[in-house]
N, C-alpha and C. Protein backbone atom coordinates (compact mmCIF):
# COMPACT_ATOMS: atom_id res chain seq x y z
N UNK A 1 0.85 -1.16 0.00
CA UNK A 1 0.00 0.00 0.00
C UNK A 1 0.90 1.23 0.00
N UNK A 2 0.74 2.00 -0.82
CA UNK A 2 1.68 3.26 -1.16
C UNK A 2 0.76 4.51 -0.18
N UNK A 3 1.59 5.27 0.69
CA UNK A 3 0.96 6.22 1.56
C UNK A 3 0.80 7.74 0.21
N UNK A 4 1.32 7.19 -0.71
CA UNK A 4 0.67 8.68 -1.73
C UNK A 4 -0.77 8.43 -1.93
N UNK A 5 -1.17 6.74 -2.13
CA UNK A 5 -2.50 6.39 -2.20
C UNK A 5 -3.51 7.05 -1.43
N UNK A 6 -2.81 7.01 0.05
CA UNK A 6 -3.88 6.87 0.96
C UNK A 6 -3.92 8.80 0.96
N UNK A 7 -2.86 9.38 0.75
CA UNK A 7 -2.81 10.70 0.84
C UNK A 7 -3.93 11.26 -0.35
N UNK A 8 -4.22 10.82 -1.15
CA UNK A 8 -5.56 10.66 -2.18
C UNK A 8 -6.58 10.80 -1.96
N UNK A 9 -6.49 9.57 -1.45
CA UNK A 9 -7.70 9.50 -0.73
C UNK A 9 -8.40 10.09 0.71
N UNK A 10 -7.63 10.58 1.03
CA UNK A 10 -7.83 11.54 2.44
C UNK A 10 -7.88 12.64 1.21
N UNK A 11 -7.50 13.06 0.77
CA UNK A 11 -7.79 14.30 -0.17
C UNK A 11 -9.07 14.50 -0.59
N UNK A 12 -9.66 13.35 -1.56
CA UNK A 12 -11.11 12.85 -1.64
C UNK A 12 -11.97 12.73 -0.80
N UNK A 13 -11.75 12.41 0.11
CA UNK A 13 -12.53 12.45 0.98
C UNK A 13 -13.14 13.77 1.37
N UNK A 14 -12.07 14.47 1.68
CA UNK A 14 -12.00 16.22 1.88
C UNK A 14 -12.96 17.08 1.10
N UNK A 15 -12.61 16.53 -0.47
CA UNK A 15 -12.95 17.41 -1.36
C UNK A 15 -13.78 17.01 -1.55
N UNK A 16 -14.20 15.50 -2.06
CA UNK A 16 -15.50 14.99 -2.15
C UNK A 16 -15.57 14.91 -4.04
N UNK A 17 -14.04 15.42 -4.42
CA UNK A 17 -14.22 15.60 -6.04
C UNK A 17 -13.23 15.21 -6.58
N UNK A 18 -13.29 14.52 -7.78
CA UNK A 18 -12.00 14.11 -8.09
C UNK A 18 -11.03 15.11 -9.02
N UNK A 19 -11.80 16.32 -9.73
CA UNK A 19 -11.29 17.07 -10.49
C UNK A 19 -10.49 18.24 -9.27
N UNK A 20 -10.85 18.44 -8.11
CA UNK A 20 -10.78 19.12 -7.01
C UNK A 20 -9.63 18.89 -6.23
N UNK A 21 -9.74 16.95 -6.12
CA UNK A 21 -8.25 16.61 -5.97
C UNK A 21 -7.07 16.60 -6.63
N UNK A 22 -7.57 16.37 -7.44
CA UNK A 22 -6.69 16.55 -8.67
C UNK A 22 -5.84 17.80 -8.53
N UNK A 23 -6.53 18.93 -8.71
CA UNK A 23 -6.22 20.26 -8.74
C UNK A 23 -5.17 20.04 -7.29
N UNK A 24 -5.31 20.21 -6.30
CA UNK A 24 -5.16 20.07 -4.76
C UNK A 24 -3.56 19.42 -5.09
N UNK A 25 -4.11 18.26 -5.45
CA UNK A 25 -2.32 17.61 -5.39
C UNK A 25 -1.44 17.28 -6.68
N UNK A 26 -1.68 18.69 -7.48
CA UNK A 26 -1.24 18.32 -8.65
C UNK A 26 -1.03 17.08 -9.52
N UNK A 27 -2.18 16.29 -9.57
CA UNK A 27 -2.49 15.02 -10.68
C UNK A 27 -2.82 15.35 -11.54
N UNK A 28 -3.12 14.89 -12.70
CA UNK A 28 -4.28 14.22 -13.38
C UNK A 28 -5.29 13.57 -12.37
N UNK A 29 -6.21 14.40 -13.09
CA UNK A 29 -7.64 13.15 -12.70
C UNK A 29 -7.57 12.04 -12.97
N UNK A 30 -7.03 11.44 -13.86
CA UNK A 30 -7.13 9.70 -13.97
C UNK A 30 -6.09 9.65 -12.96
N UNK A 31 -5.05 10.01 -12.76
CA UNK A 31 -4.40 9.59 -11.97
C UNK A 31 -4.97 9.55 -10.48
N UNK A 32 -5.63 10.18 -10.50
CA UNK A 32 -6.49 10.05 -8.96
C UNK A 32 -7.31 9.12 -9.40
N UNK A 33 -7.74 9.20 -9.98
CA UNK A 33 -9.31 7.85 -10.11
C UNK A 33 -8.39 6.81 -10.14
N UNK A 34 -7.48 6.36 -10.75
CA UNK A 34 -6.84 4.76 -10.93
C UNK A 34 -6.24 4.82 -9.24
N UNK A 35 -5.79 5.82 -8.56
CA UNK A 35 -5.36 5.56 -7.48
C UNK A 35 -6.23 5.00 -6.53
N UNK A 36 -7.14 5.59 -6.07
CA UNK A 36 -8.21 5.55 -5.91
C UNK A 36 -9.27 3.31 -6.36
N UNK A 37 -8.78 3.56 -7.39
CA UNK A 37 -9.30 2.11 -7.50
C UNK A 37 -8.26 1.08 -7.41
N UNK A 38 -7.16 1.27 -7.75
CA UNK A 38 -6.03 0.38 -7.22
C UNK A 38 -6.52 0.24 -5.63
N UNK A 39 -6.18 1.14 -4.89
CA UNK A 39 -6.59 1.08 -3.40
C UNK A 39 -7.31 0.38 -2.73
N UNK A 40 -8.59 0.87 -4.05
CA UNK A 40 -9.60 -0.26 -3.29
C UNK A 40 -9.53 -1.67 -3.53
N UNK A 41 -9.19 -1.98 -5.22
CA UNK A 41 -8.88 -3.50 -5.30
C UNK A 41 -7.85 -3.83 -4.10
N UNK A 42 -6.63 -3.40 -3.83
CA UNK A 42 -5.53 -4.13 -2.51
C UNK A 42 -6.81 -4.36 -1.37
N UNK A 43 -7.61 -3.58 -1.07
CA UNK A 43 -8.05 -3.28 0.35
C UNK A 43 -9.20 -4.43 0.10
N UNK A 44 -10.03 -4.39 -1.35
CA UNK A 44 -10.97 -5.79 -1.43
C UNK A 44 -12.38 -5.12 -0.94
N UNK A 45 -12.24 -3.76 -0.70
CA UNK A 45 -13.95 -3.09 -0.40
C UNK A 45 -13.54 -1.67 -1.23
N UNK A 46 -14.85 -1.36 -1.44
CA UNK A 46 -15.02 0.10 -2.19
C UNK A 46 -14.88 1.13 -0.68
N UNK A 47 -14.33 2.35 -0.98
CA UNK A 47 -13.77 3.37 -0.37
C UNK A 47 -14.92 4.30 -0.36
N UNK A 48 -15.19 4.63 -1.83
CA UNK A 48 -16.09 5.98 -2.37
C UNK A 48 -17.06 5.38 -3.30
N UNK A 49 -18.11 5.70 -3.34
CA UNK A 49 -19.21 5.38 -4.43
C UNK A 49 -18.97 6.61 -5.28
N UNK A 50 -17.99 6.21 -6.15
CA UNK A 50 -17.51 7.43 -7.07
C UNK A 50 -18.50 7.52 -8.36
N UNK A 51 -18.43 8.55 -9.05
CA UNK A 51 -19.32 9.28 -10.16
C UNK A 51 -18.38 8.36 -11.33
N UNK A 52 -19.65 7.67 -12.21
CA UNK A 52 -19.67 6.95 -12.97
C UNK A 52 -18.87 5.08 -12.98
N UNK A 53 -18.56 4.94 -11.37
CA UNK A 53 -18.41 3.63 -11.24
C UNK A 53 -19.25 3.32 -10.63
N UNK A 54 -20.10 2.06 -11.80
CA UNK A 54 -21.56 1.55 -11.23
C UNK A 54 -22.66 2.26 -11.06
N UNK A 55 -22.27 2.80 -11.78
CA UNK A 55 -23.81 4.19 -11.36
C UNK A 55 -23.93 4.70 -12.84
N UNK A 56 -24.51 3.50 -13.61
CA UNK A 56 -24.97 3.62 -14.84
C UNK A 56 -26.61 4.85 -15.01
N UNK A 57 -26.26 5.22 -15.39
CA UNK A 57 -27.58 6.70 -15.36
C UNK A 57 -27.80 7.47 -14.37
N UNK A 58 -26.90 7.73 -13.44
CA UNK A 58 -26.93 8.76 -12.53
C UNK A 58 -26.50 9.40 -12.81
N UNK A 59 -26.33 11.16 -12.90
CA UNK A 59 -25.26 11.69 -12.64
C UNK A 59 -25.15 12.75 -11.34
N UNK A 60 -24.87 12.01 -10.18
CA UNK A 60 -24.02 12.00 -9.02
C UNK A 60 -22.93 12.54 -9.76
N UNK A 61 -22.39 13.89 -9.10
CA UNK A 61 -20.90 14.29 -9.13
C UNK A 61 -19.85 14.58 -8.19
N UNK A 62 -20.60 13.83 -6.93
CA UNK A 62 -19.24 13.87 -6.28
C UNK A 62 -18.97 12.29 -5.70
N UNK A 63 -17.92 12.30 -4.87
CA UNK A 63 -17.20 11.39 -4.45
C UNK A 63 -18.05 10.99 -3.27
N UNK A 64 -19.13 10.12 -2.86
CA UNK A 64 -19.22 9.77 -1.33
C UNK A 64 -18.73 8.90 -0.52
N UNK A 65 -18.05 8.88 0.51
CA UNK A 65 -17.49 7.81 1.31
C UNK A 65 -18.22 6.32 1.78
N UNK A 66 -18.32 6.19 1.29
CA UNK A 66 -18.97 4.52 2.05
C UNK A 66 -18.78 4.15 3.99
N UNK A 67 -19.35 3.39 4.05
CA UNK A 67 -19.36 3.30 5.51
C UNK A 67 -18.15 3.04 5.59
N UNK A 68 -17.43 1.89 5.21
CA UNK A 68 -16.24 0.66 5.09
C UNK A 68 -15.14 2.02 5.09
N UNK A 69 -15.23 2.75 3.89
CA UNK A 69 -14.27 3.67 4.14
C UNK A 69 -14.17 4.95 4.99
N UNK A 70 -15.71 4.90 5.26
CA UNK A 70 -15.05 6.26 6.81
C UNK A 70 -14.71 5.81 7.70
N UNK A 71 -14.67 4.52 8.00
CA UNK A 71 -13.69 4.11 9.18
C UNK A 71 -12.65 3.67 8.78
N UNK A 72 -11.88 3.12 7.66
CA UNK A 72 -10.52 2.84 7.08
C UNK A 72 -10.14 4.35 7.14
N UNK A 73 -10.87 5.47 6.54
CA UNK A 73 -10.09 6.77 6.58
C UNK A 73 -9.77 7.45 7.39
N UNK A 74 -10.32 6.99 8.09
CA UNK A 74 -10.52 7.54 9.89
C UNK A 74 -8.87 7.26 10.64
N UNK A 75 -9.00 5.58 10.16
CA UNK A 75 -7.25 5.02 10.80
C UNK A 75 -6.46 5.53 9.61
N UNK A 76 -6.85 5.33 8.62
CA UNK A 76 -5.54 5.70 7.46
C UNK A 76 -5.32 7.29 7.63
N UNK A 77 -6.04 8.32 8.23
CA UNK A 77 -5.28 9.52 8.22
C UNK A 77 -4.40 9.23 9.98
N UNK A 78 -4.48 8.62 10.92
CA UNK A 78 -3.88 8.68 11.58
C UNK A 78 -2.41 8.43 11.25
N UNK A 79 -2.64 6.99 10.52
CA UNK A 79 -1.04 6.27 10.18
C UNK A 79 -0.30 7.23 9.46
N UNK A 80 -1.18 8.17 8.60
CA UNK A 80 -0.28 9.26 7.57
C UNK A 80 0.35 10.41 8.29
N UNK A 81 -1.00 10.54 9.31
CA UNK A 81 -0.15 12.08 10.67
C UNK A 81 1.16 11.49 11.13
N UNK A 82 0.79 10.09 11.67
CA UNK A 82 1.92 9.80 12.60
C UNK A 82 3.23 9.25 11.55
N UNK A 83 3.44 8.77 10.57
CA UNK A 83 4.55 8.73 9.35
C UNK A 83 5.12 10.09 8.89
N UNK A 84 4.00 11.14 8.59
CA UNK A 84 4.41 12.81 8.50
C UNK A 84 5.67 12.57 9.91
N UNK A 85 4.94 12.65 11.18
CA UNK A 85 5.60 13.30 12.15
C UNK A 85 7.00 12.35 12.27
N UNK A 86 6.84 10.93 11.74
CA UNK A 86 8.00 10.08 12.23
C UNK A 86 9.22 10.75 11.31
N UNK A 87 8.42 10.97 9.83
CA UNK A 87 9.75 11.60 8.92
C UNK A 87 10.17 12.84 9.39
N UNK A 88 9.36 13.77 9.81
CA UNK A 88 9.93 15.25 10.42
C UNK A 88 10.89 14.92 11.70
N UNK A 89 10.58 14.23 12.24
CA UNK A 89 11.53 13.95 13.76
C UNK A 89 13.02 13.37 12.98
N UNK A 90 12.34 12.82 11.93
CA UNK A 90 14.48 11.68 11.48
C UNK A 90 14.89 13.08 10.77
N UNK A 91 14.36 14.24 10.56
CA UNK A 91 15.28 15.18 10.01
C UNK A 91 15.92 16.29 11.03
């Protein structure tokens, strides 16, 4: 699991958009969306009920969190605070 992933996705979460994140952490939008679904295939549950996966005739435009993932995001921004702070302390 790559912590740029999860930094994504705490982004998404935030923004709730993928063109938004995008912007935010200088990507491409696909590059956020494939991140974003890589993630979830490793993890084996959906994160976000994202705009236009599975949601044939909706148009929903933002990102919503799923249950599964507001509590994975919940621990995954901790592990990212506390990795931030472990790398700032080794400098």
């Amino acid at each position: 699991m790559r912590i740029e992933a999860l930094k994504t996705a705490l982004m998404l979460q935030r923004t709730g958009s993928i063109p938004r994140t995008a912007e935010a952490l200088d990507y491409g939008r696909g590059s956020v969306y494939m991140q974003i679904i890589k993630l979830e295939a490793e993890l084996g549950f959906s994160l976000f009920d994202l705009p236009g996966k599975g949601n044939i005739g909706r148009r929903r435009r933002r990102a919503k969190v799923t249950d599964r993932g507001l509590y994975f995001l919940l621990r995954a921004k901790e592990a990212v605070q506390l990795l931030d702070e472990g790398l700032q302390d080794a400098h």
